[in-house]
N, C-alpha and C. Protein backbone atom coordinates (compact mmCIF):
# COMPACT_ATOMS: atom_id res chain seq x y z
N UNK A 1 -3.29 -41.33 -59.17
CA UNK A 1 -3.17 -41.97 -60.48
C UNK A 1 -2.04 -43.01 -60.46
N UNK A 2 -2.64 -43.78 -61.01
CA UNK A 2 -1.11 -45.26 -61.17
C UNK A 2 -0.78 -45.38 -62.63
N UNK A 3 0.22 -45.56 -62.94
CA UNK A 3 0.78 -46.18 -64.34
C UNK A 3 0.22 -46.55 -64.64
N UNK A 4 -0.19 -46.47 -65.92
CA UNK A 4 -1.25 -47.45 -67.17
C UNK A 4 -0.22 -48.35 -67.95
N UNK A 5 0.23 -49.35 -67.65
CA UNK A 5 1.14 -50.33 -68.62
C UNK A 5 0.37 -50.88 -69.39
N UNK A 6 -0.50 -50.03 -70.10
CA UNK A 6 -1.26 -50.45 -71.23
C UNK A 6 -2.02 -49.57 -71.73
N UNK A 7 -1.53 -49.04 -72.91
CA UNK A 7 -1.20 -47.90 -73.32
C UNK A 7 -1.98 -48.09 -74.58
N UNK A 8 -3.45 -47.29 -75.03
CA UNK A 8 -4.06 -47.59 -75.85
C UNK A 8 -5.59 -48.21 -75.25
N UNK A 9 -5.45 -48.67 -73.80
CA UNK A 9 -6.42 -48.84 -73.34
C UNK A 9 -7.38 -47.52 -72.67
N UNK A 10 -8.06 -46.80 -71.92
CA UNK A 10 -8.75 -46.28 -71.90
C UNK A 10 -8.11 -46.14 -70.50
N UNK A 11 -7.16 -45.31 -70.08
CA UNK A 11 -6.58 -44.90 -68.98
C UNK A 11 -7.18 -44.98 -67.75
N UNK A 12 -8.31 -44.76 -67.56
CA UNK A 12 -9.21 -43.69 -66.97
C UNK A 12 -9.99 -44.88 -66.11
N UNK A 13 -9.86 -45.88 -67.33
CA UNK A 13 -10.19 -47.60 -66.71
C UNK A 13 -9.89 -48.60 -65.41
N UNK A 14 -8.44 -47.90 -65.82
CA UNK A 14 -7.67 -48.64 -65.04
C UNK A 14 -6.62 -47.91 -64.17
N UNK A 15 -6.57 -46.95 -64.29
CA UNK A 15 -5.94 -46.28 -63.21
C UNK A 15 -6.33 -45.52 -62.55
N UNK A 16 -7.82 -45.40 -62.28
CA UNK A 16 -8.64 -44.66 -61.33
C UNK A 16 -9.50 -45.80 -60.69
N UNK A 17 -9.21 -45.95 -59.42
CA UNK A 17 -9.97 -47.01 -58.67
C UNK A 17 -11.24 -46.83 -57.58
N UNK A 18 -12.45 -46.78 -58.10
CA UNK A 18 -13.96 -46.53 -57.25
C UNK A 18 -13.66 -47.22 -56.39
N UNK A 19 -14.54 -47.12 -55.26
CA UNK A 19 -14.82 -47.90 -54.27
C UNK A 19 -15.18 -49.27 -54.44
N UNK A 20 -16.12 -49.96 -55.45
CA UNK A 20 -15.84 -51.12 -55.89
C UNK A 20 -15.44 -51.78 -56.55
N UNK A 21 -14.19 -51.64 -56.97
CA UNK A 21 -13.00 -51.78 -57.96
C UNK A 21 -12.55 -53.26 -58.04
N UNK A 22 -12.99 -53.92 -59.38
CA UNK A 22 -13.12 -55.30 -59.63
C UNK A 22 -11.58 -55.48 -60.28
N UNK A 23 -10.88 -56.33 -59.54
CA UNK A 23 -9.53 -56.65 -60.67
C UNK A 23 -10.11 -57.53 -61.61
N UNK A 24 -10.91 -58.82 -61.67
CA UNK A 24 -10.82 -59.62 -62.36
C UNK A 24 -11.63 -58.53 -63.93
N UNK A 25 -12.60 -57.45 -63.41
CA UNK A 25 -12.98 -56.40 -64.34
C UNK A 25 -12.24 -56.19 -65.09
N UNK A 26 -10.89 -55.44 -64.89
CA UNK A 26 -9.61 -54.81 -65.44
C UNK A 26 -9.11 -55.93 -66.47
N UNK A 27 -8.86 -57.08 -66.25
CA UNK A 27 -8.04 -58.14 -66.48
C UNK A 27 -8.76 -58.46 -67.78
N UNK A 28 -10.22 -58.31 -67.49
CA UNK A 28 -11.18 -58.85 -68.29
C UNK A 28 -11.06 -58.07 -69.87
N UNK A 29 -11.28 -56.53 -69.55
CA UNK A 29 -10.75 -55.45 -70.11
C UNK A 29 -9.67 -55.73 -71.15
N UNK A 30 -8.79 -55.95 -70.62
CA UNK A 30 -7.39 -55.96 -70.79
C UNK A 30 -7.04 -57.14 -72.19
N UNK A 31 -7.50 -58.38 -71.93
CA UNK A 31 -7.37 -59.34 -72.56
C UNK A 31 -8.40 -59.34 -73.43
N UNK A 32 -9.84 -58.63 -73.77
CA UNK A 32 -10.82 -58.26 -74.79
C UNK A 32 -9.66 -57.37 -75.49
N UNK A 33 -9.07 -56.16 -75.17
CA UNK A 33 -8.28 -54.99 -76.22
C UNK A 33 -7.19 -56.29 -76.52
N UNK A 34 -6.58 -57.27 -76.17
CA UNK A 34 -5.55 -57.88 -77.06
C UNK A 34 -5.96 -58.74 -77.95
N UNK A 35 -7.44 -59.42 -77.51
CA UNK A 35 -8.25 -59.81 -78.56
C UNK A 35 -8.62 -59.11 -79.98
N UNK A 36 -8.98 -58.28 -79.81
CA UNK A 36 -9.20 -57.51 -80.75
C UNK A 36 -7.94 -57.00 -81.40
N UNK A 37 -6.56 -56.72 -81.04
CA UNK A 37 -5.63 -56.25 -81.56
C UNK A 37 -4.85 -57.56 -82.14
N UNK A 38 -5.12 -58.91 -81.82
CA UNK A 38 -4.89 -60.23 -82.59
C UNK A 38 -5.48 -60.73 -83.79
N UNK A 39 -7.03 -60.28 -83.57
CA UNK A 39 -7.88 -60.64 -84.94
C UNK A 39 -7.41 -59.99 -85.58
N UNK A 40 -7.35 -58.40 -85.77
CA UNK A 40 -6.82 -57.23 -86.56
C UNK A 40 -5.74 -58.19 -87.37
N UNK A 41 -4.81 -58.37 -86.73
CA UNK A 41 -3.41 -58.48 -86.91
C UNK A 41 -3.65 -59.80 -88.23
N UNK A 42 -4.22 -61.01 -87.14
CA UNK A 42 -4.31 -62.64 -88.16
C UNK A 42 -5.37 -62.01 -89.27
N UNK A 43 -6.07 -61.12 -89.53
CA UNK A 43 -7.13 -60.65 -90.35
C UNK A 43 -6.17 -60.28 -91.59
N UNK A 44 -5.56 -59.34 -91.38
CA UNK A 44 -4.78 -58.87 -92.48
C UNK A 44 -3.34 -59.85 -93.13
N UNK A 45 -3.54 -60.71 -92.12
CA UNK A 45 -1.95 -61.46 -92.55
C UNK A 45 -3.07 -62.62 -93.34
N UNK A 46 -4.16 -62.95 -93.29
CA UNK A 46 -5.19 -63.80 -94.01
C UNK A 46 -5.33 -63.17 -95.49
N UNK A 47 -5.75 -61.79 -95.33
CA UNK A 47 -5.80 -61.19 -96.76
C UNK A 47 -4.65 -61.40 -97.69
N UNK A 48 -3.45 -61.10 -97.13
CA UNK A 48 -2.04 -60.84 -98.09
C UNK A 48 -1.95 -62.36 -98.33
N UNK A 49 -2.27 -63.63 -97.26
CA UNK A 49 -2.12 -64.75 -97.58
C UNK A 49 -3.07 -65.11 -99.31
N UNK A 50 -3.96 -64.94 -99.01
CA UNK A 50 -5.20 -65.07 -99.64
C UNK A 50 -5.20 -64.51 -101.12
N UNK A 51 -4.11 -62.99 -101.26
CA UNK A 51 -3.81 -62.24 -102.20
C UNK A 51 -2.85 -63.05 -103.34
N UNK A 52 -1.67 -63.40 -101.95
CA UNK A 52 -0.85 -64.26 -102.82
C UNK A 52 -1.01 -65.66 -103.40
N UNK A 53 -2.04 -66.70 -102.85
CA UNK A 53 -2.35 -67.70 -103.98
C UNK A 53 -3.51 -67.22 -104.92
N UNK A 54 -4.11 -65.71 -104.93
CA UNK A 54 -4.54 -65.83 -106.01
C UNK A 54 -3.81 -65.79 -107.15
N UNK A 55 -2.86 -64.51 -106.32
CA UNK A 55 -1.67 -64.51 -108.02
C UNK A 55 -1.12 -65.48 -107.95
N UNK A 56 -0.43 -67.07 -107.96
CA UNK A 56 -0.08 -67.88 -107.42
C UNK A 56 -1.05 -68.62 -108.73
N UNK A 57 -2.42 -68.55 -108.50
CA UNK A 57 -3.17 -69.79 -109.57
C UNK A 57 -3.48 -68.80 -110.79
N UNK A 58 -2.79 -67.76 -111.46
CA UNK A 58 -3.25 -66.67 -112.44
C UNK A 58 -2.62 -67.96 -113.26
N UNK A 59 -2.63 -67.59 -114.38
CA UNK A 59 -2.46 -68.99 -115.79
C UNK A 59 -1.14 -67.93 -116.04
């Protein structure tokens, strides 16, 4: 077993290596879970944006 320096990913992924063990696979992996943990992130900072000029144009 090797260190998982990425923690939240699916361990099992990446620190157990088959016989045909693709790095650019892993990498691929890797940068889809920060994708997804970026939209999350700009998603909700869109809402609170979005929240505040509504109250912003209330009369």
């Amino acid at each position: 077993m090797i260190h998982n320096p990425y923690p939240g990913i699916n361990s099992n992924i990446i620190t157990q290596k088959p016989k045909d063990y693709n790095n650019k696979d892993a990498i691929l992996r890797i940068l889809n879970y920060l994708d997804t943990k970026v939209r999350r992130l700009l998603h909700s900072i869109n809402k609170v944006f979005m929240h505040k000029i509504t109250l912003a144009n209330l009369p």
